[in-house]
C-alpha atoms as a PDB file:
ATOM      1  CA  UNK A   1       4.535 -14.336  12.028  1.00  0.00           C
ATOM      2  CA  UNK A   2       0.980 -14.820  10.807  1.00  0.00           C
ATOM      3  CA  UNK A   3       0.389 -11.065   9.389  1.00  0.00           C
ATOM      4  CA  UNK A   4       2.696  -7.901   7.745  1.00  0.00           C
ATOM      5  CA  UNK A   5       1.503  -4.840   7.333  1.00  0.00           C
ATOM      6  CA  UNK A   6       2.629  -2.527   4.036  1.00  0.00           C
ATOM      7  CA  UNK A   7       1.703   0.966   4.286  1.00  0.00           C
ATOM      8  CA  UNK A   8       1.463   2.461   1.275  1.00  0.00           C
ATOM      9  CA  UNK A   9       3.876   5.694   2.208  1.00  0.00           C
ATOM     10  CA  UNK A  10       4.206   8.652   0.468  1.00  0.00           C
ATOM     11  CA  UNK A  11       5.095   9.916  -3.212  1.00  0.00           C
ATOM     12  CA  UNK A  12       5.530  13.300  -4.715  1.00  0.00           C
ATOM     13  CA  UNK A  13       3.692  11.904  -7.760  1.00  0.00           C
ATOM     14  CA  UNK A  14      -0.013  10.041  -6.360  1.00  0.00           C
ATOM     15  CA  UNK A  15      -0.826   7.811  -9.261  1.00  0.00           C
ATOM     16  CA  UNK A  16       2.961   6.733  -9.085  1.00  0.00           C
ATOM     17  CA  UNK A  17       3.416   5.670  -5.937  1.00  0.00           C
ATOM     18  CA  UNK A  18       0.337   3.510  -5.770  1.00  0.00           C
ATOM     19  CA  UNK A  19       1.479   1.827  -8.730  1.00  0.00           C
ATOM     20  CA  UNK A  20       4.682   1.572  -7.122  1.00  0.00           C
ATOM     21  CA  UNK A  21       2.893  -0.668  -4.097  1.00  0.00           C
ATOM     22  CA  UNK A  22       0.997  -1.969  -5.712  1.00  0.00           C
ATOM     23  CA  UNK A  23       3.959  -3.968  -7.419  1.00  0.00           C
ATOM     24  CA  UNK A  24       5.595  -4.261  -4.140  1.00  0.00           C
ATOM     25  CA  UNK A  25       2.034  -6.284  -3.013  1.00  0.00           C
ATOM     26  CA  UNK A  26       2.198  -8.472  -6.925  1.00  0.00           C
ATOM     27  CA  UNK A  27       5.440  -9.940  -6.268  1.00  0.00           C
ATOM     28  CA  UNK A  28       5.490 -10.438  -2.333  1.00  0.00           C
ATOM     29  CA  UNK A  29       1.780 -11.722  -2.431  1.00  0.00           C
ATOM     30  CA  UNK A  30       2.623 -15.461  -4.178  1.00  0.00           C
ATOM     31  CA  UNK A  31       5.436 -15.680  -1.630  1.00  0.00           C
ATOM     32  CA  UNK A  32       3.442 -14.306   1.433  1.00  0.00           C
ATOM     33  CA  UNK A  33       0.531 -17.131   0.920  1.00  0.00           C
ATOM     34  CA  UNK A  34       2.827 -19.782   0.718  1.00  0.00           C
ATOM     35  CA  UNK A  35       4.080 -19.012   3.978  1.00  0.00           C
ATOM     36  CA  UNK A  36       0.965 -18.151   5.184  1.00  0.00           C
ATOM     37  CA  UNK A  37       1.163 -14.974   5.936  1.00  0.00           C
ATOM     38  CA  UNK A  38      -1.555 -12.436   5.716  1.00  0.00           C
ATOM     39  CA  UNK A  39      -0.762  -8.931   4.074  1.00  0.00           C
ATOM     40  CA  UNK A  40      -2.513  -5.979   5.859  1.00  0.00           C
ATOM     41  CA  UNK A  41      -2.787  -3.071   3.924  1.00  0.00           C
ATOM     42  CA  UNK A  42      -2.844   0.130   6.191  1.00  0.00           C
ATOM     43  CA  UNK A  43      -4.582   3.467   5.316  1.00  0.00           C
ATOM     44  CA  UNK A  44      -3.802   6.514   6.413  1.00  0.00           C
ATOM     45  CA  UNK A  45      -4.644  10.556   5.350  1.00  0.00           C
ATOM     46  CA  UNK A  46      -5.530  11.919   2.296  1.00  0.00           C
ATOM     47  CA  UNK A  47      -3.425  12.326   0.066  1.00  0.00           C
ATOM     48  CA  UNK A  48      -3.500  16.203   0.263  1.00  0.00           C
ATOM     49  CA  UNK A  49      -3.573  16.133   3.865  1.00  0.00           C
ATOM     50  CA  UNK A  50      -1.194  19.375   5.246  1.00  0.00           C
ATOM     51  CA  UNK A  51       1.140  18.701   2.293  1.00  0.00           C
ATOM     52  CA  UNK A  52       2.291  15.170   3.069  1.00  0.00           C
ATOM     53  CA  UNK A  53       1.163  13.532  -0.106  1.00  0.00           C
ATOM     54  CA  UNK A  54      -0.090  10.231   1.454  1.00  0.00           C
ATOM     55  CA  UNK A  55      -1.066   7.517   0.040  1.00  0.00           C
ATOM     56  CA  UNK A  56      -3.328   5.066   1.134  1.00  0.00           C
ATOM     57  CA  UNK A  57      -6.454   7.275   1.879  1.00  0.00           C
ATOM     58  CA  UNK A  58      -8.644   6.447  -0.293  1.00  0.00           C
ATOM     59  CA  UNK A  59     -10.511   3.252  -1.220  1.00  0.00           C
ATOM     60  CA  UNK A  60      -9.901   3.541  -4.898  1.00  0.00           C
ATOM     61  CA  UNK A  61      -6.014   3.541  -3.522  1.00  0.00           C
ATOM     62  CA  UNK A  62      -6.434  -0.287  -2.329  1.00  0.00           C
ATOM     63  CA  UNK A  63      -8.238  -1.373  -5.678  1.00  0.00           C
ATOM     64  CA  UNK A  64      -4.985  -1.167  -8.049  1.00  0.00           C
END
């Protein structure tokens, strides 16, 4: 396995839940390199897209 990919999911709260993966990505990351493995972040809708409260949509999301 050379690549994972994390999508970022969804959260009632926005600021939350990218806070939330973006901790997920802090601590997997040092463990991820050492094996080599790549960590693909995957976008999606916007966040207010028909209710679903997505995150990952925009590119300020992947900058935390």
């Amino acid at each position: 396995m050379r690549e994972i990919v994390l999508h970022f999911g969804t959260h009632q709260n926005r600021e939350q839940g990218i806070e939330f993966t973006a901790e997920i990505r802090k601590h997997a990351s040092p463990q991820l390199e050492a094996s080599n493995i790549k960590i693909l972040l995957e976008n999606h809708y916007s966040y207010d897209y028909k209710g679903l409260n997505e995150l990952g949509g925009e590119p300020a999301d992947f900058l935390k």
